[in-house]
C-alpha atoms as a PDB file:
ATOM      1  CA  UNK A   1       0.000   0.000   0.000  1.00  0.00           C
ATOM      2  CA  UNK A   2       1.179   3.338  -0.594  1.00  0.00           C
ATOM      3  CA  UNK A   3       1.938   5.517   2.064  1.00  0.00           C
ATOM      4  CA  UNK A   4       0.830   9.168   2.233  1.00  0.00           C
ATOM      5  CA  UNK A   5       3.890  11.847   2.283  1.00  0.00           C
ATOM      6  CA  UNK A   6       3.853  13.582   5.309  1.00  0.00           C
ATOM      7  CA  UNK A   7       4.576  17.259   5.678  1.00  0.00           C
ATOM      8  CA  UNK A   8       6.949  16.530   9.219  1.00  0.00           C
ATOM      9  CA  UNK A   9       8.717  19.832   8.953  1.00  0.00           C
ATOM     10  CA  UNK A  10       5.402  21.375   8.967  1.00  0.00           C
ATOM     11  CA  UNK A  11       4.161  18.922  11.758  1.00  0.00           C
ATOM     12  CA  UNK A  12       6.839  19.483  13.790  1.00  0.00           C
ATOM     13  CA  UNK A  13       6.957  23.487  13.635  1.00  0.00           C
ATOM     14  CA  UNK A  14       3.008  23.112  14.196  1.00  0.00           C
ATOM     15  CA  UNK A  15       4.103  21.096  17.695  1.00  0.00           C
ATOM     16  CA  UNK A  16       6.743  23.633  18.933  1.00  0.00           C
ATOM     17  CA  UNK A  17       4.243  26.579  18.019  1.00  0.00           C
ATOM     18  CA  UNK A  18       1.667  24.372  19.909  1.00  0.00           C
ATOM     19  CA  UNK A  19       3.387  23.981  22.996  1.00  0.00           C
ATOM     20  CA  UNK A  20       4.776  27.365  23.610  1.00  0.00           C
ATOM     21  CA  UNK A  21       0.908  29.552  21.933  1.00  0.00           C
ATOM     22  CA  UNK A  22       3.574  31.426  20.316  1.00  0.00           C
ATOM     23  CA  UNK A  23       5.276  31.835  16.945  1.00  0.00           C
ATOM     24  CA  UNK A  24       8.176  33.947  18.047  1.00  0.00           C
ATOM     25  CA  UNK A  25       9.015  31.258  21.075  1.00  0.00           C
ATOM     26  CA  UNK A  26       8.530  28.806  18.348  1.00  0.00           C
ATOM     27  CA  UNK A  27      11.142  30.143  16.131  1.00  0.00           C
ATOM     28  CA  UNK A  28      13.439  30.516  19.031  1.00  0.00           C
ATOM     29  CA  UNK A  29      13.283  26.499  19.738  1.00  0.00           C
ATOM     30  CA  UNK A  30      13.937  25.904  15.690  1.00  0.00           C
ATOM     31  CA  UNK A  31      16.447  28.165  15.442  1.00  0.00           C
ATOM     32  CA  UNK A  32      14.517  30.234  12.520  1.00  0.00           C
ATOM     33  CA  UNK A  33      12.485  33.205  11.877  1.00  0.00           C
ATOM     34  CA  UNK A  34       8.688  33.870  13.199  1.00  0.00           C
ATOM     35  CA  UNK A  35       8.215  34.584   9.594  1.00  0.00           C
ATOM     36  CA  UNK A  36       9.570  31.315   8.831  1.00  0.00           C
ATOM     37  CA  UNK A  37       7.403  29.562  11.460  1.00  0.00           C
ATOM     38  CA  UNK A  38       3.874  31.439   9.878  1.00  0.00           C
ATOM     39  CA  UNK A  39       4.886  29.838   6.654  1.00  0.00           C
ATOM     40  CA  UNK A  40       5.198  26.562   7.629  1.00  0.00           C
ATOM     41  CA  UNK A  41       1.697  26.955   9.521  1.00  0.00           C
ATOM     42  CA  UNK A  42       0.047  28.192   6.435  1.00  0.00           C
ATOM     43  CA  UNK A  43       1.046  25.793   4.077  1.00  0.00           C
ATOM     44  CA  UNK A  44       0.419  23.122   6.421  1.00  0.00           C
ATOM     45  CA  UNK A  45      -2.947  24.591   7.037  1.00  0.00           C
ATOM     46  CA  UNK A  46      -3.381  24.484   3.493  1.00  0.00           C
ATOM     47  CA  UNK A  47      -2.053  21.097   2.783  1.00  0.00           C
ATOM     48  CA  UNK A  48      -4.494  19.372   5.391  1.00  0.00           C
ATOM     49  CA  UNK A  49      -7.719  22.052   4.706  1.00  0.00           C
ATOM     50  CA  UNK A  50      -7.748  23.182   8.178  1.00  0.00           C
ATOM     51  CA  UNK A  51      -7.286  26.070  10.355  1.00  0.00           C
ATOM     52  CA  UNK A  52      -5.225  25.167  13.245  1.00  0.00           C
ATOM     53  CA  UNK A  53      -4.729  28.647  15.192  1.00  0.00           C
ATOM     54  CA  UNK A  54      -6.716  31.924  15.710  1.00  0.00           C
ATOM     55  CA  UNK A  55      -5.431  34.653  17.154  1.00  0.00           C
ATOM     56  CA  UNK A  56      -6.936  36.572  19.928  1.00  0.00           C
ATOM     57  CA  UNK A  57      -6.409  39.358  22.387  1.00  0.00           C
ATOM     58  CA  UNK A  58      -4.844  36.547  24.723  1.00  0.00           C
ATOM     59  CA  UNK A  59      -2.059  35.441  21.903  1.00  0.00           C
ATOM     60  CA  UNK A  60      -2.453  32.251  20.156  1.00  0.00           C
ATOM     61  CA  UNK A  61      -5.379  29.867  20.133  1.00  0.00           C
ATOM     62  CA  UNK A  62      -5.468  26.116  19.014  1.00  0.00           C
ATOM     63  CA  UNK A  63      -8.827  25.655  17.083  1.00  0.00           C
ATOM     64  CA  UNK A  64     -10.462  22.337  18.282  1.00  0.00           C
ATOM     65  CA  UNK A  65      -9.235  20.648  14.805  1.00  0.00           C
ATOM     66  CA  UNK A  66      -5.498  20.985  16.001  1.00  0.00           C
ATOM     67  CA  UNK A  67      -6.636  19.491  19.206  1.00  0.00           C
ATOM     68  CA  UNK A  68      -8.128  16.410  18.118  1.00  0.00           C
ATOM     69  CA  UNK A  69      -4.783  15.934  16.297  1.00  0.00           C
ATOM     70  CA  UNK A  70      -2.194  16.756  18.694  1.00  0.00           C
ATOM     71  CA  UNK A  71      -1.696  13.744  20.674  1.00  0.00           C
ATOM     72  CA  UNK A  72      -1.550  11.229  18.195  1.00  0.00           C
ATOM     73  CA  UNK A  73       1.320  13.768  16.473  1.00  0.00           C
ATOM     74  CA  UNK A  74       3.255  14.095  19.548  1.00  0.00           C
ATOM     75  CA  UNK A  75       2.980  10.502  20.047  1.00  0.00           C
ATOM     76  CA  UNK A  76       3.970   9.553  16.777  1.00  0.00           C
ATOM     77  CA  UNK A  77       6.845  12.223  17.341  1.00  0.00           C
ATOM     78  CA  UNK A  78       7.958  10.293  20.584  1.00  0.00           C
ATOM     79  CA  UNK A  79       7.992   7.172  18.116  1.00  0.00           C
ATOM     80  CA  UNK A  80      10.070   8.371  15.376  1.00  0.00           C
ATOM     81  CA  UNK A  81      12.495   9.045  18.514  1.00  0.00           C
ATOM     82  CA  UNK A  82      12.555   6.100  19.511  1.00  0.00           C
ATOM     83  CA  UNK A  83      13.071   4.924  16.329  1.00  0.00           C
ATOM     84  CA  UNK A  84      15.971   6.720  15.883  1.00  0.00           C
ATOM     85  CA  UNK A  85      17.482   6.103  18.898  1.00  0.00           C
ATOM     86  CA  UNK A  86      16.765   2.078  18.202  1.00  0.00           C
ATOM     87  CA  UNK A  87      18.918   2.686  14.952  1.00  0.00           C
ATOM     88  CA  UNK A  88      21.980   4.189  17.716  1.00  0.00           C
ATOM     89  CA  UNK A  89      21.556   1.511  20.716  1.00  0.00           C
ATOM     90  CA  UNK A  90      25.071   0.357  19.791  1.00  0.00           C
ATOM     91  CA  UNK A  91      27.004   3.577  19.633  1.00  0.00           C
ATOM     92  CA  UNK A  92      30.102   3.797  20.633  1.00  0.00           C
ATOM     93  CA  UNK A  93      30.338   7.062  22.795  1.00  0.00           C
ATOM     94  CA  UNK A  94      31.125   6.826  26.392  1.00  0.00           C
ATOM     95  CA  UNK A  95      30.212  10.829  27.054  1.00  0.00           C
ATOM     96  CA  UNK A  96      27.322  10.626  29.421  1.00  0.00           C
ATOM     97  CA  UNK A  97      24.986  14.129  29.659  1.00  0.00           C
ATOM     98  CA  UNK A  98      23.108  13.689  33.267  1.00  0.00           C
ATOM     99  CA  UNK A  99      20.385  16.366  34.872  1.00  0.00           C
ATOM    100  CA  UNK A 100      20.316  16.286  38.656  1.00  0.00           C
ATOM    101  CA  UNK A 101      20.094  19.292  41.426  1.00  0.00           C
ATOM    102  CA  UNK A 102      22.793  20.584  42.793  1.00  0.00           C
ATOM    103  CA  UNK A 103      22.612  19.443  46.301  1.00  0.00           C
ATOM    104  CA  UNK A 104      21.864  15.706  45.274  1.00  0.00           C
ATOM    105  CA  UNK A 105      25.828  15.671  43.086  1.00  0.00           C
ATOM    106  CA  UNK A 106      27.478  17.579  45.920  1.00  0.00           C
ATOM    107  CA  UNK A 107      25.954  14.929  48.404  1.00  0.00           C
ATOM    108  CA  UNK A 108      25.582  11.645  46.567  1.00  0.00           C
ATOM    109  CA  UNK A 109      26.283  11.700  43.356  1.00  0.00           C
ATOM    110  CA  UNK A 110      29.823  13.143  42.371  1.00  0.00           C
ATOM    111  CA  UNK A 111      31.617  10.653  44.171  1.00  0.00           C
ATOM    112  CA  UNK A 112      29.444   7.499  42.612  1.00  0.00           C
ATOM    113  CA  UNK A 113      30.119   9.078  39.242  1.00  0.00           C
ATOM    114  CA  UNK A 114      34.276   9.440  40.260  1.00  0.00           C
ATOM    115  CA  UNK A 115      33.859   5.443  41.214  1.00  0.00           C
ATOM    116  CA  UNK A 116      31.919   4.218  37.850  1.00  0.00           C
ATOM    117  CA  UNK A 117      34.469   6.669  36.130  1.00  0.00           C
ATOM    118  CA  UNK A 118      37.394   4.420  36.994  1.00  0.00           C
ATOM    119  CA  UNK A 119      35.707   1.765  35.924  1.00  0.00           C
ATOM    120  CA  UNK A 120      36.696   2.555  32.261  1.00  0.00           C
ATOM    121  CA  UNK A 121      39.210   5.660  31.605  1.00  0.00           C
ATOM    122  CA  UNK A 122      37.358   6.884  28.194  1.00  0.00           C
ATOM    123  CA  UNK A 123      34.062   7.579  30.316  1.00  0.00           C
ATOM    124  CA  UNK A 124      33.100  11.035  30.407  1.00  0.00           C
ATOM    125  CA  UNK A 125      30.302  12.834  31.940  1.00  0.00           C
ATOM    126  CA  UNK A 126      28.700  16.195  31.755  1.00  0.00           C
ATOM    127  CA  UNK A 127      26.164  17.118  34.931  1.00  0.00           C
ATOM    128  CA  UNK A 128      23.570  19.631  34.262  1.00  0.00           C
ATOM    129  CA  UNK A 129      22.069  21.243  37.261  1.00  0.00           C
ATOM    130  CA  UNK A 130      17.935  20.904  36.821  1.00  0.00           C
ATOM    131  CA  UNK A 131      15.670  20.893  40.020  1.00  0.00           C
ATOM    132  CA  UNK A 132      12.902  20.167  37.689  1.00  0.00           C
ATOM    133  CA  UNK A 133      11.828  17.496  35.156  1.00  0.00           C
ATOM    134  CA  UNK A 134      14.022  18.398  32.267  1.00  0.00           C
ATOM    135  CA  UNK A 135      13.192  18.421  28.340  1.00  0.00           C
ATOM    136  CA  UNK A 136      15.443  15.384  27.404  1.00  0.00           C
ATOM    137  CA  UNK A 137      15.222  16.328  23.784  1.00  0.00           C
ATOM    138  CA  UNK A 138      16.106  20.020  23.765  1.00  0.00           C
ATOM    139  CA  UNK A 139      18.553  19.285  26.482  1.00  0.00           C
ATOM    140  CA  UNK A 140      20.302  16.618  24.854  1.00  0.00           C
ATOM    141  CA  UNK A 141      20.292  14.100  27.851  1.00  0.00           C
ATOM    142  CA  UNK A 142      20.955  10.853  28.622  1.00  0.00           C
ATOM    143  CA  UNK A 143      19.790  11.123  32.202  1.00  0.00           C
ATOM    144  CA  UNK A 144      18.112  13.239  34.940  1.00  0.00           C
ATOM    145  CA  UNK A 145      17.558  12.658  38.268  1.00  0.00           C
ATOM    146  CA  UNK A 146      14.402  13.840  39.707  1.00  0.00           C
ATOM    147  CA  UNK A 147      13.199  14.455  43.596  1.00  0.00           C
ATOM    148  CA  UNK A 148       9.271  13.304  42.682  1.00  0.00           C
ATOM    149  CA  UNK A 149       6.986  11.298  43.254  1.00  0.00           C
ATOM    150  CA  UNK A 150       7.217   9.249  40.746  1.00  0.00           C
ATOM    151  CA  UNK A 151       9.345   8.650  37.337  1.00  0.00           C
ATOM    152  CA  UNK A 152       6.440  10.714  35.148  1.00  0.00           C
ATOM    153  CA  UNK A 153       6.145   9.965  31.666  1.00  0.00           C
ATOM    154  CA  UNK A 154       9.994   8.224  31.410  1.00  0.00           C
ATOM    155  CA  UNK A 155      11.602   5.321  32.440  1.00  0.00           C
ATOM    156  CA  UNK A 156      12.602   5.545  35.928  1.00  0.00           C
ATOM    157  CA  UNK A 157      14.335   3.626  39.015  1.00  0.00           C
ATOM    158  CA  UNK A 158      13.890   5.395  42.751  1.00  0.00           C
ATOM    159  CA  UNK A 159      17.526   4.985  43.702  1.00  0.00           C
ATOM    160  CA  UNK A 160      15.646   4.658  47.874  1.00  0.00           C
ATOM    161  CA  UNK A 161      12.548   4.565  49.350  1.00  0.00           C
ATOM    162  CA  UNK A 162      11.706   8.171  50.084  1.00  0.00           C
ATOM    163  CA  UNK A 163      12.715   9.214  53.591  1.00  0.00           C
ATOM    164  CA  UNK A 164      13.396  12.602  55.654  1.00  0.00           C
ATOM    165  CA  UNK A 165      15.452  13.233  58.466  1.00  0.00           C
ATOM    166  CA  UNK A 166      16.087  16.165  61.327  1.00  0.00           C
ATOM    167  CA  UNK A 167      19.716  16.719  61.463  1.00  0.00           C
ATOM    168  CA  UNK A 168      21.627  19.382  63.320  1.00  0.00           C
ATOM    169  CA  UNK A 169      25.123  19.641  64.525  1.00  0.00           C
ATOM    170  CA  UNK A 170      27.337  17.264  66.378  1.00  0.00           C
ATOM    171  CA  UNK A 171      26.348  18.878  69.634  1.00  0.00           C
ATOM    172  CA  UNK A 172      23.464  20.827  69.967  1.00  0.00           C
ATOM    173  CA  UNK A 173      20.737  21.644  67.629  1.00  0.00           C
ATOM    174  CA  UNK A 174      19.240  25.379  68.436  1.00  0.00           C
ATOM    175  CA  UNK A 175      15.707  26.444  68.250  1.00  0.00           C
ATOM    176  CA  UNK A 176      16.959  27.774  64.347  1.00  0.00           C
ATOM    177  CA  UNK A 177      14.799  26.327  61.739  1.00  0.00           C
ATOM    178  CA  UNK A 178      16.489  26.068  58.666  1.00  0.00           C
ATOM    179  CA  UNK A 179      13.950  25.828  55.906  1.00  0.00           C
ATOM    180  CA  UNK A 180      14.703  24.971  51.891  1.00  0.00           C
ATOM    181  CA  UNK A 181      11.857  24.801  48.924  1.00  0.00           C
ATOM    182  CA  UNK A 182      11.277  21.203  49.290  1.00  0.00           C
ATOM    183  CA  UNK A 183      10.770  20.939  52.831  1.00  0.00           C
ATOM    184  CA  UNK A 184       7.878  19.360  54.000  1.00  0.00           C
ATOM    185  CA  UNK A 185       8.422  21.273  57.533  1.00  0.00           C
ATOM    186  CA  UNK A 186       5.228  23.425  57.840  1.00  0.00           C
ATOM    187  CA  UNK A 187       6.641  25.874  60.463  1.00  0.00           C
ATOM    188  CA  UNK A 188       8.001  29.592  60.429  1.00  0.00           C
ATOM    189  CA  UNK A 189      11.683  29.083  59.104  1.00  0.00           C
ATOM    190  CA  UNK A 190      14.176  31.379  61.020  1.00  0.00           C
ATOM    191  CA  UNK A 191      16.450  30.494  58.148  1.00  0.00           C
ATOM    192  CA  UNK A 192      15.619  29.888  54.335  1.00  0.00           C
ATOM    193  CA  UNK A 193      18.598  28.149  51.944  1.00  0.00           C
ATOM    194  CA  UNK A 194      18.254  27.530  48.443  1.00  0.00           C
ATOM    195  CA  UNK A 195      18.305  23.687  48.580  1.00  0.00           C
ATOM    196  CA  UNK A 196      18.568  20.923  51.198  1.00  0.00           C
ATOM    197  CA  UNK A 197      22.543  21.267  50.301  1.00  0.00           C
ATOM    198  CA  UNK A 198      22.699  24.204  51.966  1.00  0.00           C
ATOM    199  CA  UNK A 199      20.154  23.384  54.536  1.00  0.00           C
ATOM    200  CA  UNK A 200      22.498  20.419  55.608  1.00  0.00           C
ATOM    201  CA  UNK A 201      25.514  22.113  55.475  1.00  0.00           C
ATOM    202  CA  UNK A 202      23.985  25.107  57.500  1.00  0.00           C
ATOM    203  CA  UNK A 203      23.121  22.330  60.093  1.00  0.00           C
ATOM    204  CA  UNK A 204      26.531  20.940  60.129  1.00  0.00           C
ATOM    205  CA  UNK A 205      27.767  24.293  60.751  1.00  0.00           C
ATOM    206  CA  UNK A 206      26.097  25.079  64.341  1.00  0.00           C
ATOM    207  CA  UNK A 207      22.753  27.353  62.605  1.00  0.00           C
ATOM    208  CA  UNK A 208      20.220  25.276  63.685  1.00  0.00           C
ATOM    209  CA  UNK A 209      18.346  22.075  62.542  1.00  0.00           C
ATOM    210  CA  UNK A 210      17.425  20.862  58.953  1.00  0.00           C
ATOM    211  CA  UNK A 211      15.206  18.198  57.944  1.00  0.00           C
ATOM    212  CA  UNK A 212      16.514  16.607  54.937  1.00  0.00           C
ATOM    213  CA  UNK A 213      16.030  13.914  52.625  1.00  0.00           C
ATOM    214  CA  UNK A 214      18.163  10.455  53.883  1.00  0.00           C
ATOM    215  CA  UNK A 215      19.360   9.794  51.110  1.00  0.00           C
ATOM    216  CA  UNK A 216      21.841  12.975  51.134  1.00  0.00           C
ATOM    217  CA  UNK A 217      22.179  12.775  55.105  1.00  0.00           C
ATOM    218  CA  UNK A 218      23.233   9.316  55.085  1.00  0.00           C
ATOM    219  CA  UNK A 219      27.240  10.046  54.183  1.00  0.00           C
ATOM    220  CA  UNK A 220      27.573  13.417  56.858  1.00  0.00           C
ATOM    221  CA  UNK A 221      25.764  11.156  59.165  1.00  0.00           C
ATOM    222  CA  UNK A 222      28.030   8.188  59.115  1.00  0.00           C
ATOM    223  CA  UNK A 223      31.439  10.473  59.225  1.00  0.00           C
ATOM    224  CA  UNK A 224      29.865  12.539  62.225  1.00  0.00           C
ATOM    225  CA  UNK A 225      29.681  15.841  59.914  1.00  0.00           C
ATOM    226  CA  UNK A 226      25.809  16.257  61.533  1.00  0.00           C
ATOM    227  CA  UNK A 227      23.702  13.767  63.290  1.00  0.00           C
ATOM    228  CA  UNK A 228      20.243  12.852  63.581  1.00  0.00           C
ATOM    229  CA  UNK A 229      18.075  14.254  66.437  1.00  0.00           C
ATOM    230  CA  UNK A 230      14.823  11.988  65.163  1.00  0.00           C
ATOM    231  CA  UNK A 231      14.379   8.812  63.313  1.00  0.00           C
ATOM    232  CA  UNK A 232      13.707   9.078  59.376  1.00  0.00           C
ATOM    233  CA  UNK A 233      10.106   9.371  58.340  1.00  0.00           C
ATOM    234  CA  UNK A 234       8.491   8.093  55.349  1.00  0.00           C
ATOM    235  CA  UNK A 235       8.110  10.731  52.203  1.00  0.00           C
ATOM    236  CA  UNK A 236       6.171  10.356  49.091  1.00  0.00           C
ATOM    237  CA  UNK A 237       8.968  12.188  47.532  1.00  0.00           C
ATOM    238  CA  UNK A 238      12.379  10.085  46.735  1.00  0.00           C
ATOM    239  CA  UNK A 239      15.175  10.200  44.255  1.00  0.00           C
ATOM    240  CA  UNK A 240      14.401   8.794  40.800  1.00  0.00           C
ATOM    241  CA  UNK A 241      16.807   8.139  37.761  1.00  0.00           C
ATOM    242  CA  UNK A 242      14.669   8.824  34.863  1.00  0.00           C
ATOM    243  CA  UNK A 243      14.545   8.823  30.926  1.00  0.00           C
ATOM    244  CA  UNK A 244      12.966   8.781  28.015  1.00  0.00           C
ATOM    245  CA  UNK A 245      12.620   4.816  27.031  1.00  0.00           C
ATOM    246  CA  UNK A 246      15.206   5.022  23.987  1.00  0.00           C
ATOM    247  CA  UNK A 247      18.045   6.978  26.299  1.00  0.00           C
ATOM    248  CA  UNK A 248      16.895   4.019  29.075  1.00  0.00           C
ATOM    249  CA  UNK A 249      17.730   1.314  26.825  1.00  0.00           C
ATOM    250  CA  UNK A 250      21.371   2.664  25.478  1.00  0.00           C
ATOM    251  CA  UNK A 251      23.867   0.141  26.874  1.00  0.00           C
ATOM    252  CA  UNK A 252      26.101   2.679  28.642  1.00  0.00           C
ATOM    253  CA  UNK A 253      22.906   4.289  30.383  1.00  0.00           C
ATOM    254  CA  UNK A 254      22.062   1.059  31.823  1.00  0.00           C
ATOM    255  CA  UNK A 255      25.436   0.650  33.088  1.00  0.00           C
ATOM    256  CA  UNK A 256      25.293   3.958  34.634  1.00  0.00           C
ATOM    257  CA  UNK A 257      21.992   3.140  35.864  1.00  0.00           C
ATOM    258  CA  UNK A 258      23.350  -0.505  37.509  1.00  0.00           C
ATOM    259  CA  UNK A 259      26.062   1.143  38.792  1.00  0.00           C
ATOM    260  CA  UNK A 260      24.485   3.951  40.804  1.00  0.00           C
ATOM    261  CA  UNK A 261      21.784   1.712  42.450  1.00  0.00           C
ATOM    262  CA  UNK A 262      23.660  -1.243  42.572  1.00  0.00           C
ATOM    263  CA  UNK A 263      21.077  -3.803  41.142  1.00  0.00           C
ATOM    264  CA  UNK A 264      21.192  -5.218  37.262  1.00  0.00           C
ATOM    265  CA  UNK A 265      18.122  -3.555  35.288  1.00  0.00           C
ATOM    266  CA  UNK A 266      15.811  -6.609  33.962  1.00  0.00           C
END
């Protein structure tokens, strides 16, 4: 049977100027001109008889014809990755490109990547700070690691169960608070630090007492840096390693993967 020839370029500036209501933001993802962008709308619009954006005092509008379409493109878009990346499962490159906050490499993950590193001398790695989900794709990633609930729409393996902790330093605590944005401490914060980094090391240092995910108390615990002043508590949060399924099936991923929780991936 013969297949029909898809407009993709059109398709996929219609996507970026669907996600971001905006030509101009559009062209800015694409790397080309609004102008450009408009073009590619039109003829599209042409091509399949349909209007797919009004404008209105608000900005940009999707009419309910793009709607109906939109999911199937984007997940026919999340296919042709895949495919892709199916066709590159047995590259060669050992540069790994890996999202995580800043606290969580400080505290747990720079020295796990310096031990997997000497595992093989041509490994190299790139760490992008991200407190958030990251876009894989515009990001060029491999792998993220997330503070969530849950892995989201990827791939994903908690690296612990999700547990908090009150630490302070090695004598005395204080009445000082120390607060950070993903607390789950509901009281009035006599000090606020950008990141449960901070909020530990602000413990260690005498200011008061933090409560903290384990998982990055667990090292300054064991040498004596801070201790604990109440047992850990259960949290819906915990640490995941996530990806989009082609990056979580790339060979050197999984290794990565195997090697910072410590358990072969089925």
């Amino acid at each position: 049977m013969k297949r029909t020839l898809l407009p993709l370029n059109g398709l996929r500036v219609f996507d970026a100027a669907a996600r971001h209501l905006s030509f101009t933001r559009a062209a800015d993802e694409l790397a080309v001109t609004p102008a450009a962008v408009g073009q590619q709308i039109r003829a599209l619009e042409d091509v399949l008889g349909v209007v797919l954006f009004r404008r209105t005092p608000k900005g940009l509008e999707l009419t309910p014809e793009a709607q109906n379409g939109l999911d199937a493109l984007r997940a026919g878009f999340l296919q042709f990755e895949e495919a892709v990346r199916a066709m590159q499962i047995g590259q060669s490159s050992k540069s790994l490109t890996i999202a995580a906050p800043r606290d969580m490499t400080a505290k747990w993950l720079a020295p796990r990547l310096a031990e997997f590193g000497r595992t093989d001398p041509e490994i190299r790695f790139t760490i992008v700070a991200a407190d958030a989900p990251p876009e894989f794709t515009e990001a060029n990633l491999d792998i993220a690691i997330i503070f969530a609930d849950g892995p989201g729409e990827h791939e994903g393996l908690k690296l612990a169960d999700g547990a908090m902790v009150t630490v302070a330093a090695p004598e005395g605590a204080g009445d000082t608070l120390i607060i950070w944005p993903g607390s789950d401490v509901e009281e009035v914060a006599s000090l606020r630090v950008a990141d449960a980094g901070l909020a530990l090391d602000a413990a260690a240092n005498g200011f008061g007492r933090a409560r903290v995910p384990l998982l990055l108390a667990e090292a300054d615990i064991q040498s004596g840096r801070v201790r604990a002043i109440d047992n850990s508590q259960p949290c819906e949060r915990a640490y995941w390693l996530i990806a989009p399924r082609p990056q979580w099936r790339q060979k050197k991923v999984r290794a990565l993967v195997e090697a910072l929780s410590g358990s072969p991936l089925d």
